[in-house]
C-alpha atoms as a PDB file:
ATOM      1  CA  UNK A   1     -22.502  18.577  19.267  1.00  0.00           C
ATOM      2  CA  UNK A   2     -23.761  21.736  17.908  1.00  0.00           C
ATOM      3  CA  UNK A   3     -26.725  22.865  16.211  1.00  0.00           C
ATOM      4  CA  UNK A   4     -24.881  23.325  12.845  1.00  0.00           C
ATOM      5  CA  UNK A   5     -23.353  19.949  13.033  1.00  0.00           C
ATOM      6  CA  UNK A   6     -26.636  18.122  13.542  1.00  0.00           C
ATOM      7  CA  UNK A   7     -27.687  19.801  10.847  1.00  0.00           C
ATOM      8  CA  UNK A   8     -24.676  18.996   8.681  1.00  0.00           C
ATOM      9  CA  UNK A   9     -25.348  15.106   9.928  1.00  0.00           C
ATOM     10  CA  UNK A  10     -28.931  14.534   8.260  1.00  0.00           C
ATOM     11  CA  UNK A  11     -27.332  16.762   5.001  1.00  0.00           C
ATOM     12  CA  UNK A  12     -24.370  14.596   4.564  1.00  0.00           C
ATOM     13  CA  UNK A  13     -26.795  11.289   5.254  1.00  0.00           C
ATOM     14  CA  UNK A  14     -29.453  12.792   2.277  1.00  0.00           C
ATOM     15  CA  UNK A  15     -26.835  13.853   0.187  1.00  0.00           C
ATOM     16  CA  UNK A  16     -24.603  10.028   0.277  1.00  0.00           C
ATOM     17  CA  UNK A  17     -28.412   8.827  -0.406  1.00  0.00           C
ATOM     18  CA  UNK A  18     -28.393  10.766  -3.761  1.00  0.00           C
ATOM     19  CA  UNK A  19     -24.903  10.354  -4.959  1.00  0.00           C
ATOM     20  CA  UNK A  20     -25.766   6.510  -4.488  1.00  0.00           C
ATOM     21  CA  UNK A  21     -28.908   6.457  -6.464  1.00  0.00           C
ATOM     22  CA  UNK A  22     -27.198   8.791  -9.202  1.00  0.00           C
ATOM     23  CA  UNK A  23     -24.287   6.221  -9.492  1.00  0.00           C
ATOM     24  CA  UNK A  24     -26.768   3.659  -9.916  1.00  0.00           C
ATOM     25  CA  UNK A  25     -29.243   5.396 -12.999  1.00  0.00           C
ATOM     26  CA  UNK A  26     -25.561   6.359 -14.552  1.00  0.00           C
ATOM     27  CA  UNK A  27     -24.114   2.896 -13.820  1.00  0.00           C
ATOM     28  CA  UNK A  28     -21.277   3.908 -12.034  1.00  0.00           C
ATOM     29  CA  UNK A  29     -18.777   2.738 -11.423  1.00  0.00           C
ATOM     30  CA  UNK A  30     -19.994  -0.324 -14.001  1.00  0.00           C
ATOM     31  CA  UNK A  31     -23.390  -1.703 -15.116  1.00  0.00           C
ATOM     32  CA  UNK A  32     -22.115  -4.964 -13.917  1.00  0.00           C
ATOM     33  CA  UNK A  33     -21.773  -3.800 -10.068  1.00  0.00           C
ATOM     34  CA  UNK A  34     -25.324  -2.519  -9.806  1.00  0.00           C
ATOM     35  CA  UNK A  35     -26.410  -5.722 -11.198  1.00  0.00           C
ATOM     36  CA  UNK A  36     -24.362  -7.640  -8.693  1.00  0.00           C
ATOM     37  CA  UNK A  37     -26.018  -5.410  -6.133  1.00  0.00           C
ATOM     38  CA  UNK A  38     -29.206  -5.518  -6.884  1.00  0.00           C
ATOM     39  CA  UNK A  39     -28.930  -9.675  -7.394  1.00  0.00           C
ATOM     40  CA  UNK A  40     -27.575 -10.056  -3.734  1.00  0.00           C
ATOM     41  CA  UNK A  41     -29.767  -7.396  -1.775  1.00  0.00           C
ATOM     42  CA  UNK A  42     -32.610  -6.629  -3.647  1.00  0.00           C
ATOM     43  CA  UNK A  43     -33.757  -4.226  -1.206  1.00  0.00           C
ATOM     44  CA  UNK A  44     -31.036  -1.812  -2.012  1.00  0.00           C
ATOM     45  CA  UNK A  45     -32.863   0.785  -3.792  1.00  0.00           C
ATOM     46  CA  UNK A  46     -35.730   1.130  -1.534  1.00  0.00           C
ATOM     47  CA  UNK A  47     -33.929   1.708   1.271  1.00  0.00           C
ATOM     48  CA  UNK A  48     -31.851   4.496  -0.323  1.00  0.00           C
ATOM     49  CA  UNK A  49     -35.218   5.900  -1.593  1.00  0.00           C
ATOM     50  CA  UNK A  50     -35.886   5.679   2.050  1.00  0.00           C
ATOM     51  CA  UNK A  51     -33.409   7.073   3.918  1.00  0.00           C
ATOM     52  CA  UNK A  52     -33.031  10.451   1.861  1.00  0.00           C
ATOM     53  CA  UNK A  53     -36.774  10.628   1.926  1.00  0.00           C
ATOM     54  CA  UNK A  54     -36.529  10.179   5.902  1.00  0.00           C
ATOM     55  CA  UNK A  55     -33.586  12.067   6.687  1.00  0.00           C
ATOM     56  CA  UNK A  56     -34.547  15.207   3.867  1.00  0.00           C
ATOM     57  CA  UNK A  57     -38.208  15.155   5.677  1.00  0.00           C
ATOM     58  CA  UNK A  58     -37.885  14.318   9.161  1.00  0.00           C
ATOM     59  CA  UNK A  59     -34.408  15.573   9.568  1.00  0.00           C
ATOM     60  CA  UNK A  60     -33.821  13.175  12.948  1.00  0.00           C
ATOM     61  CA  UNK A  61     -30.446  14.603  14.212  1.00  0.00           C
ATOM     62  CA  UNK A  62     -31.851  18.131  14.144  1.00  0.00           C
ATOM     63  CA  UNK A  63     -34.846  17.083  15.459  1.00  0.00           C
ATOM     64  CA  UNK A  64     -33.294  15.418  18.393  1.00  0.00           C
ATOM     65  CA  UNK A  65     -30.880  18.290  19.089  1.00  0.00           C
ATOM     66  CA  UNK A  66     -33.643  20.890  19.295  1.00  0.00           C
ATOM     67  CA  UNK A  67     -35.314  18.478  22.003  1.00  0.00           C
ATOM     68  CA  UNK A  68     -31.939  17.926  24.133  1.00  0.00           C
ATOM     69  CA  UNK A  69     -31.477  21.672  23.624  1.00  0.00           C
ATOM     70  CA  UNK A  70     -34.716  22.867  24.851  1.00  0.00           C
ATOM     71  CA  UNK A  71     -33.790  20.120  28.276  1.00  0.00           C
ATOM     72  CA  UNK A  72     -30.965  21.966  28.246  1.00  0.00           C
ATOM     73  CA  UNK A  73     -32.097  25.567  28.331  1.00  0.00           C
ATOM     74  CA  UNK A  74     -34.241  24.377  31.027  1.00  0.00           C
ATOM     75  CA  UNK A  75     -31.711  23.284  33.383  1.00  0.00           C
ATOM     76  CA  UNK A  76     -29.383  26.669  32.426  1.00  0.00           C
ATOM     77  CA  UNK A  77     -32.358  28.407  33.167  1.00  0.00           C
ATOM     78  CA  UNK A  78     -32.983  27.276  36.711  1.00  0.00           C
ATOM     79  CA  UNK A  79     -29.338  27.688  37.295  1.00  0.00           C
ATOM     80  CA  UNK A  80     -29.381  31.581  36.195  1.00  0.00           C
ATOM     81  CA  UNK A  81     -32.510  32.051  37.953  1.00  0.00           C
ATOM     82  CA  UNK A  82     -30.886  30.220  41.345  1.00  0.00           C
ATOM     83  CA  UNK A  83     -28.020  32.651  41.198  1.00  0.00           C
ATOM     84  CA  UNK A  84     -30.609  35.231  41.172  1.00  0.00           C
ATOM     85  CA  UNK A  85     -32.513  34.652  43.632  1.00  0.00           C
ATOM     86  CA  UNK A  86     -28.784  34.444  45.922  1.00  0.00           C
ATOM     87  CA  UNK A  87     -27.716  37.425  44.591  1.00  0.00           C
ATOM     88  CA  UNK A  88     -30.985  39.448  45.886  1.00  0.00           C
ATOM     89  CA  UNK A  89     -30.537  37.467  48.908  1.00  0.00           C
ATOM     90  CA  UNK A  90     -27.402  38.919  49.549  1.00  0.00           C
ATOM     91  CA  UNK A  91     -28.245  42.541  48.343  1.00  0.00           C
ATOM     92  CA  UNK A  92     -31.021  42.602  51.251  1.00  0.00           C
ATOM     93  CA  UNK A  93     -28.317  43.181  53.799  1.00  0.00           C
ATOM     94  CA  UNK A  94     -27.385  46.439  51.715  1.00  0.00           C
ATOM     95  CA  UNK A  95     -28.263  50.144  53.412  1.00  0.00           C
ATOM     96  CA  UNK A  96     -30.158  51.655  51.718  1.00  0.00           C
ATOM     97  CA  UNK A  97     -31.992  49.057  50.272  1.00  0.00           C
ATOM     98  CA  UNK A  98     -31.475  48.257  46.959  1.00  0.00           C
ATOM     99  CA  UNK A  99     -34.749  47.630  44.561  1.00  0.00           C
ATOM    100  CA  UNK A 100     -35.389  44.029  42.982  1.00  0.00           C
ATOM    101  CA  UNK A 101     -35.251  45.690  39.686  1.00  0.00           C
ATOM    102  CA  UNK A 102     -31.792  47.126  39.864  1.00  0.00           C
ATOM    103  CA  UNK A 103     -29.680  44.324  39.640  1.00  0.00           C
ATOM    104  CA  UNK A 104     -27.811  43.525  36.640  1.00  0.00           C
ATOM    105  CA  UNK A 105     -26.913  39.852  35.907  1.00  0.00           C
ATOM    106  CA  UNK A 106     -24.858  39.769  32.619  1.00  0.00           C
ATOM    107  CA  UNK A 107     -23.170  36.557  30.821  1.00  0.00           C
ATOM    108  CA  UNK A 108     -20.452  38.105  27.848  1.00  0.00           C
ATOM    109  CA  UNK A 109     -18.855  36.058  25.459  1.00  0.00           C
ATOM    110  CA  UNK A 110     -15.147  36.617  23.653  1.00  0.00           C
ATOM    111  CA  UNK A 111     -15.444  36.793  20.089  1.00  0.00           C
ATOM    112  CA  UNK A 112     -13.583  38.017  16.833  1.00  0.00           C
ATOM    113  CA  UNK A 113     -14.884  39.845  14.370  1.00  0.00           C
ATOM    114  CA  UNK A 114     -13.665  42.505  11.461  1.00  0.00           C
ATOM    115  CA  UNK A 115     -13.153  45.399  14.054  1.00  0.00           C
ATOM    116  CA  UNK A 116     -10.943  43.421  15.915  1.00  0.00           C
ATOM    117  CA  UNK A 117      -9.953  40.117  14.308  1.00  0.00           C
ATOM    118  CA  UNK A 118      -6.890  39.235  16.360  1.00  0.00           C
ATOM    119  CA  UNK A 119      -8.399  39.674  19.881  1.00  0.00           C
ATOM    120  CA  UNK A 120     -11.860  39.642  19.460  1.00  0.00           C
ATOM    121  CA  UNK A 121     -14.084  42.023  22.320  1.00  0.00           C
ATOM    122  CA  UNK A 122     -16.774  41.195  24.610  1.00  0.00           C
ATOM    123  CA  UNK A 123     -20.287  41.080  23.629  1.00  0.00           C
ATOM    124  CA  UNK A 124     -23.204  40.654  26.218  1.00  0.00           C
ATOM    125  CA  UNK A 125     -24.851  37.584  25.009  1.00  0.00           C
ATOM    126  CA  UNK A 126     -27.548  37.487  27.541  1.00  0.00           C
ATOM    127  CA  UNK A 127     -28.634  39.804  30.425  1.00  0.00           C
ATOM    128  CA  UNK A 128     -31.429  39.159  33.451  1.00  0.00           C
ATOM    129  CA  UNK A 129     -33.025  41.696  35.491  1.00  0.00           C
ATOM    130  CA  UNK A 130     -36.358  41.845  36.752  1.00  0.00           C
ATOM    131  CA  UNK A 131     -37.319  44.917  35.303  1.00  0.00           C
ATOM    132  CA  UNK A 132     -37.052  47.242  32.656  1.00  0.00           C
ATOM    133  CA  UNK A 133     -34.964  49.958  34.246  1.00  0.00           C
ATOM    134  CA  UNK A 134     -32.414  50.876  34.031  1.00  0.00           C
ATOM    135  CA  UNK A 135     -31.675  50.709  30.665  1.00  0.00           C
ATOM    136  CA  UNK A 136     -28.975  48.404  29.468  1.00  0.00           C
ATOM    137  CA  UNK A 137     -26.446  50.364  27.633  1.00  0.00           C
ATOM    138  CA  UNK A 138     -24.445  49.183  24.957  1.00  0.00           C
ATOM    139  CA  UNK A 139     -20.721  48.317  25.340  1.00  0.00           C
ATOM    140  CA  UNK A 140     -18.449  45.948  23.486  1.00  0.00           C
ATOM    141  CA  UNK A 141     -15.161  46.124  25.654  1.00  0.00           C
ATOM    142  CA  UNK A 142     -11.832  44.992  24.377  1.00  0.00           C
ATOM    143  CA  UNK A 143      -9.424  43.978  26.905  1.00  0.00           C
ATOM    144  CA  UNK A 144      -9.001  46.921  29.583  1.00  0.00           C
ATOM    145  CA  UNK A 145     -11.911  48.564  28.744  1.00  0.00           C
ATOM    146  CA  UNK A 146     -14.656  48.582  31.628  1.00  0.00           C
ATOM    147  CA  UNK A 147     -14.584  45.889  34.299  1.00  0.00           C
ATOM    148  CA  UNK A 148     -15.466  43.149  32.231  1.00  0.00           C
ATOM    149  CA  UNK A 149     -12.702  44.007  29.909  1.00  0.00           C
ATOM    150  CA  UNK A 150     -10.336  44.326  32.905  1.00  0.00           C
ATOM    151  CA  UNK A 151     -11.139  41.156  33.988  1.00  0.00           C
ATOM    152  CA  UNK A 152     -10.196  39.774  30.561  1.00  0.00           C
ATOM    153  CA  UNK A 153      -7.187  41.539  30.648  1.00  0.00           C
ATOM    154  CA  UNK A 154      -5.993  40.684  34.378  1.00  0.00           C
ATOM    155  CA  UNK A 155      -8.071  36.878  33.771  1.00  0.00           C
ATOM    156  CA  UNK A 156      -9.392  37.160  37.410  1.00  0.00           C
ATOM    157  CA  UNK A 157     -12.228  38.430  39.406  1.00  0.00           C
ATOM    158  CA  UNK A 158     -12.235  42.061  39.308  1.00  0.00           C
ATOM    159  CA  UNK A 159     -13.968  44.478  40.957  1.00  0.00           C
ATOM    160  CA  UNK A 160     -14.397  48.622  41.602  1.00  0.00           C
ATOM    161  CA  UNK A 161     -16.509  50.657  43.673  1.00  0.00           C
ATOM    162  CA  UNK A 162     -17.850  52.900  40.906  1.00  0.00           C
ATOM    163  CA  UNK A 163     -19.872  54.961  43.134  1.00  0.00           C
ATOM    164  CA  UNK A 164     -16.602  56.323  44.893  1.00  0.00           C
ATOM    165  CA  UNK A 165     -14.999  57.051  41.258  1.00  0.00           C
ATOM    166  CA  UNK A 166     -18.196  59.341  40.709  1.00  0.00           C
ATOM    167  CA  UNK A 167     -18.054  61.253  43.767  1.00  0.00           C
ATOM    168  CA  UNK A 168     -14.291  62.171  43.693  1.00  0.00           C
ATOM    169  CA  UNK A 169     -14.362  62.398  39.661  1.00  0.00           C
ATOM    170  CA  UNK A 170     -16.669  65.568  39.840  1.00  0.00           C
ATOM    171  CA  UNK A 171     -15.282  67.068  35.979  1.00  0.00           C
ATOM    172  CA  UNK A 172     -13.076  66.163  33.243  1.00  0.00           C
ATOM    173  CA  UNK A 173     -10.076  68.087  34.938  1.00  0.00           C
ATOM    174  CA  UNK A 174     -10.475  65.227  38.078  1.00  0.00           C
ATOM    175  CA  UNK A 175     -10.933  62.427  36.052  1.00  0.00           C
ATOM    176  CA  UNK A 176      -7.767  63.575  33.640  1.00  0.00           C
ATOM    177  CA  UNK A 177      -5.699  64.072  36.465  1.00  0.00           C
ATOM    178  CA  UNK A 178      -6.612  61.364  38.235  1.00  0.00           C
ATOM    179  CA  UNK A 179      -5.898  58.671  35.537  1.00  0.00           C
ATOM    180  CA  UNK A 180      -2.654  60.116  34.353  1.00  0.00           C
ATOM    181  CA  UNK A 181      -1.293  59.183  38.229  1.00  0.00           C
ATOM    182  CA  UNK A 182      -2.900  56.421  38.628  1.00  0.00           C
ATOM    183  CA  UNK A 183      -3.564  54.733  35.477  1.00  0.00           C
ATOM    184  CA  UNK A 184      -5.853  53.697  33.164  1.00  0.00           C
ATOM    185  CA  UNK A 185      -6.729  50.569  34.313  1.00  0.00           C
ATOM    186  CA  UNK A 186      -7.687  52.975  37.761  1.00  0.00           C
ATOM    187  CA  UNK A 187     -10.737  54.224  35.689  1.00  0.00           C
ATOM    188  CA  UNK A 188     -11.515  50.882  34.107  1.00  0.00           C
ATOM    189  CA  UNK A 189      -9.824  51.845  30.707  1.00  0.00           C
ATOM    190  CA  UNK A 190     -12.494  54.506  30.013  1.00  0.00           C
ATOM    191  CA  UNK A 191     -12.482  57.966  28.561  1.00  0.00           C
ATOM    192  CA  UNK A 192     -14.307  60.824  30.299  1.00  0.00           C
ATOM    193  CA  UNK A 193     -16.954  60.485  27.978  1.00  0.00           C
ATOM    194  CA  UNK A 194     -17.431  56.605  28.820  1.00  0.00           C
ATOM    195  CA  UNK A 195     -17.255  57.267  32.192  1.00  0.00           C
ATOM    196  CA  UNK A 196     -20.043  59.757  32.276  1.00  0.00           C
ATOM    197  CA  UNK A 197     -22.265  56.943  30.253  1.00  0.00           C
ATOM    198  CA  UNK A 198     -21.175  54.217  32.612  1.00  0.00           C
ATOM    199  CA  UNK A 199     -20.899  55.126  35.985  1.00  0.00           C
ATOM    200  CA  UNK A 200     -24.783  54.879  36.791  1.00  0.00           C
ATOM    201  CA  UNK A 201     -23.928  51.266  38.009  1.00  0.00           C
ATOM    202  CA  UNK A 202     -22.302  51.919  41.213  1.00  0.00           C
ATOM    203  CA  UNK A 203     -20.979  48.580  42.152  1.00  0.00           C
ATOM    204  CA  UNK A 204     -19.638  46.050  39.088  1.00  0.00           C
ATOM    205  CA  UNK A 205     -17.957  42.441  39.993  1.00  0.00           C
ATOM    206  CA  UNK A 206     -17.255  40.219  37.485  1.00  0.00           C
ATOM    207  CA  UNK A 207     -15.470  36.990  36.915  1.00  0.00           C
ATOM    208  CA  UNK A 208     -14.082  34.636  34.284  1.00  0.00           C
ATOM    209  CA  UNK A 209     -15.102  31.932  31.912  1.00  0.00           C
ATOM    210  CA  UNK A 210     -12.531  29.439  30.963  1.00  0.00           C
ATOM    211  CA  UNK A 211     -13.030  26.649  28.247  1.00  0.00           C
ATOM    212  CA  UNK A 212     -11.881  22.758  29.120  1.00  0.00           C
ATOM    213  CA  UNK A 213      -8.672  24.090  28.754  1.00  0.00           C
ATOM    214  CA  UNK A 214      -8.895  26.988  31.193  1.00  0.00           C
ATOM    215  CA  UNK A 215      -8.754  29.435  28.433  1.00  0.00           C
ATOM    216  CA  UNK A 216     -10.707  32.766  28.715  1.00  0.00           C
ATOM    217  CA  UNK A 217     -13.596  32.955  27.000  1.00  0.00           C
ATOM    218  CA  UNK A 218     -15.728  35.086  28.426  1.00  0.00           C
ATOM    219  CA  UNK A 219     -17.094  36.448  31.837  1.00  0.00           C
ATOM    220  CA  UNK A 220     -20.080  36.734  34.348  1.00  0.00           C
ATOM    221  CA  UNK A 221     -20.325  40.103  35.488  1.00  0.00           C
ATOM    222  CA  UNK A 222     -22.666  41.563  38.203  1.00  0.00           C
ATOM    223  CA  UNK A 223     -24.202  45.346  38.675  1.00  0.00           C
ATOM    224  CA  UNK A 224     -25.951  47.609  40.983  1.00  0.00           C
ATOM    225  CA  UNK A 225     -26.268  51.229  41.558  1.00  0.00           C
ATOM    226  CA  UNK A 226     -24.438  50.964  45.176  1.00  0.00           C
ATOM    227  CA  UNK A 227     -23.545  48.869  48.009  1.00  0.00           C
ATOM    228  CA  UNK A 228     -20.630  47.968  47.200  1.00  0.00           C
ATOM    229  CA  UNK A 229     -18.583  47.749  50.712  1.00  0.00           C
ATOM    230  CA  UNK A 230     -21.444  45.482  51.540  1.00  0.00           C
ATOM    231  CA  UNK A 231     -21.241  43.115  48.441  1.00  0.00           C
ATOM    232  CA  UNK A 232     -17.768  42.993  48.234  1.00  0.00           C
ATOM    233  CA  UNK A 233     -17.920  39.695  49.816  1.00  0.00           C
ATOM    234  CA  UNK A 234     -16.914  35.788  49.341  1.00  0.00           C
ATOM    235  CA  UNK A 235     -20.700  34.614  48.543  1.00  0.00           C
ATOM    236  CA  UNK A 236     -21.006  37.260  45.460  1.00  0.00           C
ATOM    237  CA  UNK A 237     -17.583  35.226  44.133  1.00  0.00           C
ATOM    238  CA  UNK A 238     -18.827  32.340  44.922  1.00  0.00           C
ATOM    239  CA  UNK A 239     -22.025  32.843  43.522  1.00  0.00           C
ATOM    240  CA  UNK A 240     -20.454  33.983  40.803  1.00  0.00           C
ATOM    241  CA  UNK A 241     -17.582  31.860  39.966  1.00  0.00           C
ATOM    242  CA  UNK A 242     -20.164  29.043  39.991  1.00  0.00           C
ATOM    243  CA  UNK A 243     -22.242  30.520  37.226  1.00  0.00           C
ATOM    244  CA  UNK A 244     -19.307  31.181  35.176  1.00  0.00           C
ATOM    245  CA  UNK A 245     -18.351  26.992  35.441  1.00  0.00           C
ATOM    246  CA  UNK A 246     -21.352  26.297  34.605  1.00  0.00           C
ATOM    247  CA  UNK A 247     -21.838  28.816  31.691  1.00  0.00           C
ATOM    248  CA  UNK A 248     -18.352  27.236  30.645  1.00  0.00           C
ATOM    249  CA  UNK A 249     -18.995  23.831  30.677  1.00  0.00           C
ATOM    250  CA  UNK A 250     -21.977  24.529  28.252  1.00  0.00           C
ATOM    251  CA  UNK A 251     -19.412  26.491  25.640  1.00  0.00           C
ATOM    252  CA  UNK A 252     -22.696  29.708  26.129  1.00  0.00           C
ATOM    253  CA  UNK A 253     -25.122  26.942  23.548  1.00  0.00           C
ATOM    254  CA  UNK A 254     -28.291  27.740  26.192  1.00  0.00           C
ATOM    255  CA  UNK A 255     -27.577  30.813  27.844  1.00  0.00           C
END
């Protein structure tokens, strides 16, 4: 259950409360009901009086929600934070060593909107990195575009050694020439424009989030500024892969 239907819960109890009270001042459906009612359970209007009074006020379902959400968030948290903490555990093997503060942990969620109502495009819903720098830079891919969007396209783990693509792809005239033979997906979808405002993060891995019904929703995706022959390895997927189940199973509510 979501926020909104919680919500909709204590409006649709208040709201039955009113329309029940209002039947009874107007006497409908007949004078001769209400009477009958009233007669048999006396308590009746009381404990309509009540419950809108209780469920308006004290709104219980939302209430409740916010409390189950805020155990939830808890136990999302520590599992984020555990994938961390393997994730610099891993990048301590890397020569030259690469700072705390420039890893890049990034959950993205699939969503439509009036730019692109069919397919929808990624949006980063929630990133963790401890530190300010570098700067997160703002993308929305679209299937294709950037590794994220490749691995929405391809629906598998992708990843690309972005630090290589910078050194060979010195100009515009190298990175034209080398996309037209090798394709676009070769420069993860990008112009040379994109590429010059992306390629900072040397090494990108990311990996899927299906729904219950293994549909894509969405992806877990993973950055540094290099390293990537020594990361390129079957603890980052694993790591990763089990972020993304449990990022899935929670449908992104406490990320």
């Amino acid at each position: 259950m979501k926020m909104s239907a919680a919500r909709a819960i204590d409006r649709l109890i208040v709201l039955a409360a009113t329309v029940t009270l209002a039947s009874k001042q107007y006497g409908f459906p007949s004078d001769k009901l209400w009477k009958d009612v009233e007669h048999e359970y006396s308590y009746t209007l009381v404990a309509l009086i009540l419950v809108a009074g209780f469920f308006g006020v004290a709104a219980p379902s939302e209430s409740w929600y916010q409390r189950l959400r805020v155990e939830r968030r808890l136990v999302m948290r520590r599992h984020v934070l555990t994938a961390f903490g393997q994730l610099i555990e891993v990048c301590a093997v890397v020569t030259p060593a690469i700072a705390v503060s420039d890893l890049g942990l990034h959950v993205w969620h699939r969503g439509r909107n009036y730019r692109h109502p069919l397919r929808g495009e990624l949006t980063r819903v929630a990133t963790y990195r401890l530190g300010a720098s570098p700067v997160t830079r703002k993308i929305r891919p679209t299937p294709g575009v950037g590794v994220v969007g490749l691995c929405w396209e391809l629906d598998q783990e992708v990843s690309v050694d972005v630090a290589r693509l910078a050194r060979d792809l010195v100009d515009e005239d190298a990175f034209t020439s080398f996309r037209a033979r090798e394709g676009a997906a070769a420069v993860m979808g990008f112009s040379w424009g994109e590429f010059q405002r992306y390629r900072h993060r040397g090494a990108v891995f990311a990996t899927p989030i299906r729904n219950g019904r293994s549909k894509f929703v969405g992806c877990v995706s993973f950055d540094v500024s290099h390293g990537y022959d020594d990361l390129n390895v079957q603890r980052i997927w694993h790591i990763l892969n089990s972020l993304s189940f449990v990022v899935g199973e929670d449908g992104f509510e406490n990320v």
